[in-house]
PDB file of N, CA and C in Angstrom:
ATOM      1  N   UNK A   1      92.753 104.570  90.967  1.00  0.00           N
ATOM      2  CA  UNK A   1      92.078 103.801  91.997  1.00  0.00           C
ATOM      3  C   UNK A   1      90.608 104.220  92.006  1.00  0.00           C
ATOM      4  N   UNK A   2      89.598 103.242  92.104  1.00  0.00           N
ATOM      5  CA  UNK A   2      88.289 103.348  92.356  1.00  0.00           C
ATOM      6  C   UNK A   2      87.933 104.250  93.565  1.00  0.00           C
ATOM      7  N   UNK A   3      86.738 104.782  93.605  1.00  0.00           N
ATOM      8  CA  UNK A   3      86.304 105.308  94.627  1.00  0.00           C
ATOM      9  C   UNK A   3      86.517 104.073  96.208  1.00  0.00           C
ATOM     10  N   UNK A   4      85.641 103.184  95.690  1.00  0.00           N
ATOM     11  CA  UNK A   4      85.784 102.392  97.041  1.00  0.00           C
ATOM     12  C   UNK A   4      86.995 101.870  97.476  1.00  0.00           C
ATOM     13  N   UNK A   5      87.838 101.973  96.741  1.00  0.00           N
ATOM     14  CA  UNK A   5      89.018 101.184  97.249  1.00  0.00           C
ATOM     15  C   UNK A   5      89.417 102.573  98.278  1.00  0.00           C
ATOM     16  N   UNK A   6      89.260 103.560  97.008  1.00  0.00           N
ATOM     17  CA  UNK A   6      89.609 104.854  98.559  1.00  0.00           C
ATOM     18  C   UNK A   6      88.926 105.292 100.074  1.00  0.00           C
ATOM     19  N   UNK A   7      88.153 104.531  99.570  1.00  0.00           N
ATOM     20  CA  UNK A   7      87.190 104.663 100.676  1.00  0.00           C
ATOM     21  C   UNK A   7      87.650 103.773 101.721  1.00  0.00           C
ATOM     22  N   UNK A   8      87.927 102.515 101.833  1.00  0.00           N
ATOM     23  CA  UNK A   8      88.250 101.361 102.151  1.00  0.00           C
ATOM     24  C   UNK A   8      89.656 101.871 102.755  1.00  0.00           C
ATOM     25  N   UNK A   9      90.660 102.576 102.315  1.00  0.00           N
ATOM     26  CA  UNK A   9      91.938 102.993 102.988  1.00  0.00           C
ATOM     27  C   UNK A   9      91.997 104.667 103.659  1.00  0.00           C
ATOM     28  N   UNK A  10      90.817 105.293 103.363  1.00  0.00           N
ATOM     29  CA  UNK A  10      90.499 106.514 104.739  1.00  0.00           C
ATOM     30  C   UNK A  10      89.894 105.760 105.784  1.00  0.00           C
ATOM     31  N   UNK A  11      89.093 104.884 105.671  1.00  0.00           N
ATOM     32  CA  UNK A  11      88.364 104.342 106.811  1.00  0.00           C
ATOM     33  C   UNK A  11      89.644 103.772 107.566  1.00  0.00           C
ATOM     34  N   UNK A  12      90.349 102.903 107.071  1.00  0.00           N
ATOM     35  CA  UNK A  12      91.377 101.935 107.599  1.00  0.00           C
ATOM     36  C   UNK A  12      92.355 103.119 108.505  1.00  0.00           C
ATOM     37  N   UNK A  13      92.605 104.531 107.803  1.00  0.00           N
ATOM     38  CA  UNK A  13      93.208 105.574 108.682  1.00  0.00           C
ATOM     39  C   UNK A  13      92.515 105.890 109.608  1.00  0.00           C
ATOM     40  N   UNK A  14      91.290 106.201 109.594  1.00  0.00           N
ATOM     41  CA  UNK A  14      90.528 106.652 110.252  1.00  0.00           C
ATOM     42  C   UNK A  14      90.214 106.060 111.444  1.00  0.00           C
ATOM     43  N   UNK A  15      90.052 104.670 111.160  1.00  0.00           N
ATOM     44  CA  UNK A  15      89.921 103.980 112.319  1.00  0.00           C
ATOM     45  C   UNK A  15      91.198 103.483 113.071  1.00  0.00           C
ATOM     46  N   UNK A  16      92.225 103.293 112.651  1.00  0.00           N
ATOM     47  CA  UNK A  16      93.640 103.782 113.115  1.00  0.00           C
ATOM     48  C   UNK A  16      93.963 104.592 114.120  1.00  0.00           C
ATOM     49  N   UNK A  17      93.577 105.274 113.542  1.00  0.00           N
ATOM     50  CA  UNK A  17      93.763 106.493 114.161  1.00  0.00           C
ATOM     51  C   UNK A  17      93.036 107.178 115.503  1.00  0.00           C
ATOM     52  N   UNK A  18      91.826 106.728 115.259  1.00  0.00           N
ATOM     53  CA  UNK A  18      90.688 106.722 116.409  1.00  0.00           C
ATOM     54  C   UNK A  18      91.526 105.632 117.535  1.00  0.00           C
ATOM     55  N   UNK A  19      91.928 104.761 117.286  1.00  0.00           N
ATOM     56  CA  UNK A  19      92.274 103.843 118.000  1.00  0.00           C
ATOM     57  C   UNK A  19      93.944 104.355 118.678  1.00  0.00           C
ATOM     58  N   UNK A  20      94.455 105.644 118.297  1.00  0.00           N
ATOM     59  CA  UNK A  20      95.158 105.807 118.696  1.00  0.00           C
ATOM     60  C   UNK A  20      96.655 104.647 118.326  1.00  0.00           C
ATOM     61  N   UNK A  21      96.411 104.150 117.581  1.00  0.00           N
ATOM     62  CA  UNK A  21      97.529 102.907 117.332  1.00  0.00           C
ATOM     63  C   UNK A  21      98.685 103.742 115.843  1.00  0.00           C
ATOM     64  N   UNK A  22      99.942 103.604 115.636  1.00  0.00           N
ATOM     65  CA  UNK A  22     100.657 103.807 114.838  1.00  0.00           C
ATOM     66  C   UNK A  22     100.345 102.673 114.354  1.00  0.00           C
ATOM     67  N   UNK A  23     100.981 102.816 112.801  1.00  0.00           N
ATOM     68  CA  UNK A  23     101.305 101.693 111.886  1.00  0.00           C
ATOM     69  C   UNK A  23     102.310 100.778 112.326  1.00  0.00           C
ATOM     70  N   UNK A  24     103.001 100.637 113.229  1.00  0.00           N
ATOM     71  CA  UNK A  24     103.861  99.879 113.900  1.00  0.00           C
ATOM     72  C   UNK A  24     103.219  98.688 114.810  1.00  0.00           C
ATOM     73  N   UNK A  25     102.441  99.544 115.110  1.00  0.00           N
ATOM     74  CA  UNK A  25     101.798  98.620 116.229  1.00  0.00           C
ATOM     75  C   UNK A  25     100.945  98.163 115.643  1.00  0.00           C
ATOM     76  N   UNK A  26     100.073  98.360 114.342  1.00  0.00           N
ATOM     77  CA  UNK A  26      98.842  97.763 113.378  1.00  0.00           C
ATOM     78  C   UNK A  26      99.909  96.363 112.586  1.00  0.00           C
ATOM     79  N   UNK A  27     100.890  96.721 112.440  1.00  0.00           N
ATOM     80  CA  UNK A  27     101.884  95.698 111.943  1.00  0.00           C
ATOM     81  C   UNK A  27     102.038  94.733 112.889  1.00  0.00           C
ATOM     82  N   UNK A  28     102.478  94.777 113.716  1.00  0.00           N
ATOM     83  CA  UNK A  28     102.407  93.524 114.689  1.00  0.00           C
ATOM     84  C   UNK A  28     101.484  92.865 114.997  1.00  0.00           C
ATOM     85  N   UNK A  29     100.172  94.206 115.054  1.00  0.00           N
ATOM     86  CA  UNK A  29      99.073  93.069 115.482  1.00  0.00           C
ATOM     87  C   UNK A  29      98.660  92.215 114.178  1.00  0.00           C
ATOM     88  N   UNK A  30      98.906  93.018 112.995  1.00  0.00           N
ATOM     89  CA  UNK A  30      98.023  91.998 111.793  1.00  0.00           C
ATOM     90  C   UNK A  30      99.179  91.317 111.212  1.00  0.00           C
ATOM     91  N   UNK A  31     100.474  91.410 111.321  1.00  0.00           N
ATOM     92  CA  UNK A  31     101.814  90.897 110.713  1.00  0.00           C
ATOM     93  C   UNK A  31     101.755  91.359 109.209  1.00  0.00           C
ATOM     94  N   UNK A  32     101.528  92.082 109.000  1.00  0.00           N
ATOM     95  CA  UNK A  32     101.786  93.049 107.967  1.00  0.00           C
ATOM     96  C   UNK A  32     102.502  94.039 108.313  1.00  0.00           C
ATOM     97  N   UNK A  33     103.707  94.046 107.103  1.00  0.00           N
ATOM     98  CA  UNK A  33     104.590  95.545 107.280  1.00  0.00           C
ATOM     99  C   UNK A  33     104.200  96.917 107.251  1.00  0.00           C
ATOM    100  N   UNK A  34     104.419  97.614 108.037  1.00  0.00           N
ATOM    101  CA  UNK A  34     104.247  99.046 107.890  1.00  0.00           C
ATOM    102  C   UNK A  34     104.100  99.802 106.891  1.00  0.00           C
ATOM    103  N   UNK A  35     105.150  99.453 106.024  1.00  0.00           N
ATOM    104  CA  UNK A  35     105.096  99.624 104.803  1.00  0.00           C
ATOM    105  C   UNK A  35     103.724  99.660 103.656  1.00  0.00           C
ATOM    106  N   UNK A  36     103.430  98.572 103.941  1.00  0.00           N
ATOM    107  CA  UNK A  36     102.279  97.808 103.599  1.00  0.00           C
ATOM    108  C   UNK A  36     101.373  98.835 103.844  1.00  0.00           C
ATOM    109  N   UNK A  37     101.539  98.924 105.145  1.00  0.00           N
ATOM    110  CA  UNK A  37     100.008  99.517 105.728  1.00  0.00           C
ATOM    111  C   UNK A  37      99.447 101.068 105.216  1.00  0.00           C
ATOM    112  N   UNK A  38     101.132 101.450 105.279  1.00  0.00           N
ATOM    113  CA  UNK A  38     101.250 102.963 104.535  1.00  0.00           C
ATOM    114  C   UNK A  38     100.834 102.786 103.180  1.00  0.00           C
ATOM    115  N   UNK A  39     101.057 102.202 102.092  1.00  0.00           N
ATOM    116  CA  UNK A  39     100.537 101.591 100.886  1.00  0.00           C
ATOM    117  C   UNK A  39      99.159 101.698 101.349  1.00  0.00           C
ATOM    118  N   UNK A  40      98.698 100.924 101.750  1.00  0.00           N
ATOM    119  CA  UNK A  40      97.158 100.957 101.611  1.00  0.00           C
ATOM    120  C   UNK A  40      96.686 101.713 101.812  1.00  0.00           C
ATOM    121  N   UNK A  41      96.892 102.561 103.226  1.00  0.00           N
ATOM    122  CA  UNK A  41      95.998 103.585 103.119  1.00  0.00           C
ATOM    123  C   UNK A  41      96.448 104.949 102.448  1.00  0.00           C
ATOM    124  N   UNK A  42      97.297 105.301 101.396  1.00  0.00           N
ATOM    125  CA  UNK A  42      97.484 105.985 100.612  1.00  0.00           C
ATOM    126  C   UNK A  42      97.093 105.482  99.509  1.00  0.00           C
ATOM    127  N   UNK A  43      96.674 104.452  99.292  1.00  0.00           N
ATOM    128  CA  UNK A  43      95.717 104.037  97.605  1.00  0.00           C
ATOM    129  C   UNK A  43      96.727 104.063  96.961  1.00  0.00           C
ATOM    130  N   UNK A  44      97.868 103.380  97.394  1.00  0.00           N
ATOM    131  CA  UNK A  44      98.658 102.812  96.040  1.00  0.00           C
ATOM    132  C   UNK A  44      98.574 101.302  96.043  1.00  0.00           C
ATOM    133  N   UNK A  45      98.309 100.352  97.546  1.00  0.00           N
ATOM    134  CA  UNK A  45      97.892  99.055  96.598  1.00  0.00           C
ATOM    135  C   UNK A  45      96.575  98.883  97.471  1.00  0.00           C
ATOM    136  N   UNK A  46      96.307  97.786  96.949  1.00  0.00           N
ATOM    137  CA  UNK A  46      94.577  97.464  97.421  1.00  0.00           C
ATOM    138  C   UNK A  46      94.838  96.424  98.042  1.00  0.00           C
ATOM    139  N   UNK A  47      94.231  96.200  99.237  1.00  0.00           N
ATOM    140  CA  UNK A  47      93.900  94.955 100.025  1.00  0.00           C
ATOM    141  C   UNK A  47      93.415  93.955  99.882  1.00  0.00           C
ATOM    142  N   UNK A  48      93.546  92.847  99.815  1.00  0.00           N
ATOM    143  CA  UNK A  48      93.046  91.416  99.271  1.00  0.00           C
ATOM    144  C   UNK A  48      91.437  91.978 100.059  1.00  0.00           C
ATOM    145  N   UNK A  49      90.767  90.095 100.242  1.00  0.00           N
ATOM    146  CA  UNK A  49      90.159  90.304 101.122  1.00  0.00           C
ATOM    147  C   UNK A  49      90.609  89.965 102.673  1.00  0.00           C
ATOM    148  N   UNK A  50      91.358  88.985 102.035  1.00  0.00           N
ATOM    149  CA  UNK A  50      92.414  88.502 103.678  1.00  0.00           C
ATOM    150  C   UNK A  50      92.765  89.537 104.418  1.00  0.00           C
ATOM    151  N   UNK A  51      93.686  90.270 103.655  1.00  0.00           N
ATOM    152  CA  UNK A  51      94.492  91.611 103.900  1.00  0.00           C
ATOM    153  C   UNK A  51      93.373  92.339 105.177  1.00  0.00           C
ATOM    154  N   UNK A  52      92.678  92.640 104.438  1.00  0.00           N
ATOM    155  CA  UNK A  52      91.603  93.482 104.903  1.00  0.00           C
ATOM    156  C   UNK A  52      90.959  93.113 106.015  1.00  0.00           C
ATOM    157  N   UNK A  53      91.073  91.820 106.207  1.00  0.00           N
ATOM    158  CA  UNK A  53      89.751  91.165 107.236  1.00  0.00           C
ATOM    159  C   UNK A  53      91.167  91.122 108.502  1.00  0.00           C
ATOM    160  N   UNK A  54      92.286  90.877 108.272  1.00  0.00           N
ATOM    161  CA  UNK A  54      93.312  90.985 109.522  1.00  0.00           C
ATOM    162  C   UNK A  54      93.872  92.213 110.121  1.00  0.00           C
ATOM    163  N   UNK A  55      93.545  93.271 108.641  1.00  0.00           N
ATOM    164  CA  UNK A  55      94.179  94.574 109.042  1.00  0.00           C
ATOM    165  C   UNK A  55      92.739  95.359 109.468  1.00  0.00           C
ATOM    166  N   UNK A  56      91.400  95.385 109.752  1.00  0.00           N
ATOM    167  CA  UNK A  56      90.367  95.742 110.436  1.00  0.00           C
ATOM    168  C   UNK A  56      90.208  95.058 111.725  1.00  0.00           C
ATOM    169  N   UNK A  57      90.669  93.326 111.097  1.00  0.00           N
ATOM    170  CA  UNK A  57      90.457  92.683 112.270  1.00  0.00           C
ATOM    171  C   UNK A  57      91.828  93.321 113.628  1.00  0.00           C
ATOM    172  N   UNK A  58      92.643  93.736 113.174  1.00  0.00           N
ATOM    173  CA  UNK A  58      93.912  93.678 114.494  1.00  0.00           C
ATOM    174  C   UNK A  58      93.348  95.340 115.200  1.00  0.00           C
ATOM    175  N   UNK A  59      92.592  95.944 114.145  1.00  0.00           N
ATOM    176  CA  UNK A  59      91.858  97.318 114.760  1.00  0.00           C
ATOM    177  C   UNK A  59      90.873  97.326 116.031  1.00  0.00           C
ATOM    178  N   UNK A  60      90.247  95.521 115.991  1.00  0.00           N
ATOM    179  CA  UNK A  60      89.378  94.971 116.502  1.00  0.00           C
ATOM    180  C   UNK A  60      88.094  95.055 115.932  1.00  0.00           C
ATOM    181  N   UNK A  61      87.878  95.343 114.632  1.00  0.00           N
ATOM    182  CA  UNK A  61      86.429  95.234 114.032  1.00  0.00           C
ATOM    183  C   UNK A  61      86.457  93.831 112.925  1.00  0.00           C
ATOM    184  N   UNK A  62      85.067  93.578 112.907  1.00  0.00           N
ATOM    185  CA  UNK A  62      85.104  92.437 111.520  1.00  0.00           C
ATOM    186  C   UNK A  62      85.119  93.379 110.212  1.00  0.00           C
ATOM    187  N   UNK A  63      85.519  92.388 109.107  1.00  0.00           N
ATOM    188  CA  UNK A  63      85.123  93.021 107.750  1.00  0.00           C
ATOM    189  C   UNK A  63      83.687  93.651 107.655  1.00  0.00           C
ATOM    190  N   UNK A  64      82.901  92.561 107.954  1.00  0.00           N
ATOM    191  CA  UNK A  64      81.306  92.730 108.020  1.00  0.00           C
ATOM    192  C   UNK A  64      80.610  94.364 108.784  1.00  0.00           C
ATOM    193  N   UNK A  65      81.454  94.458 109.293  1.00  0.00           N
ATOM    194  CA  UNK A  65      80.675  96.009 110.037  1.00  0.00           C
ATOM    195  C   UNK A  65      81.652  97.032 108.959  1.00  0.00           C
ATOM    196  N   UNK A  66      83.089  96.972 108.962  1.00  0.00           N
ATOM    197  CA  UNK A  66      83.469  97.525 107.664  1.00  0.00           C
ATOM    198  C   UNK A  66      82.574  97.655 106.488  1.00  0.00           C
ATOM    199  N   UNK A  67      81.851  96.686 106.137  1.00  0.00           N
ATOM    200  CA  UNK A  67      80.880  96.756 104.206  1.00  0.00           C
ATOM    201  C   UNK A  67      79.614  97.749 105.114  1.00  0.00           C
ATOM    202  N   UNK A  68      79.146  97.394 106.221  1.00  0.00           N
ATOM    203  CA  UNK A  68      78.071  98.192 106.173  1.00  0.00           C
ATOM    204  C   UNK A  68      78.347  99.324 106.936  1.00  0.00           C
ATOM    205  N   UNK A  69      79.827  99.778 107.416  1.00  0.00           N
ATOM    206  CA  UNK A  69      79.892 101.298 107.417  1.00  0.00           C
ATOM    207  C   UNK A  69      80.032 102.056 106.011  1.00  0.00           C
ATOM    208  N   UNK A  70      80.293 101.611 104.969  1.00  0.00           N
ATOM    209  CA  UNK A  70      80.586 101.771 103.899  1.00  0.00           C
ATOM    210  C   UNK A  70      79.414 101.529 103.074  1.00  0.00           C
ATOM    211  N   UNK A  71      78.281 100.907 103.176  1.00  0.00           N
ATOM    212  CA  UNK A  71      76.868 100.984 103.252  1.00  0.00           C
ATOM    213  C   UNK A  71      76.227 102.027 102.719  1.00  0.00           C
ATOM    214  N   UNK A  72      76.616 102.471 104.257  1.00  0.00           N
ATOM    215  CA  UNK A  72      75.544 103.672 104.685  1.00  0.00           C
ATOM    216  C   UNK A  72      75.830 105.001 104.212  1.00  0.00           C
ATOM    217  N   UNK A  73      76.698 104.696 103.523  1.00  0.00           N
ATOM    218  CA  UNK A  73      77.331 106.273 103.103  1.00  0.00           C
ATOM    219  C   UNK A  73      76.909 106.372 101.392  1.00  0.00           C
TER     220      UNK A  73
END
């Protein structure tokens, strides 16, 4: 896996996690399986862009502030 893709699934924990939400409850809100979610942010699969924009979006952020936290680093 690329750097950014790893990057892209610590943030997705990270902000998870800040949010206090399990993967259970990130599943319902984005209708993605848990499973799934665990996958991603362990960098075994990669997130579309869809993927990505529902599973930040159910965190409550856009993709768009996602690319430029990822920016700045």
């Amino acid at each position: 896996m690329t750097g950014e893709y790893k990057d892209i699934a610590q943030l997705l924990y990270k902000l998870r996690k800040e949010k206090r939400m399990s993967q259970m409850v990130l599943a319902d809100k984005s209708g993605y399986t848990p499973a799934y979610i665990s996958k991603v942010e362990n960098g075994i699969k990669v997130p579309t862009m869809t993927a990505a924009e529902d599973l930040f979006g159910a965190l409550g952020y856009k993709i768009k502030f996602v690319v430029e936290l990822e920016a700045e680093k």
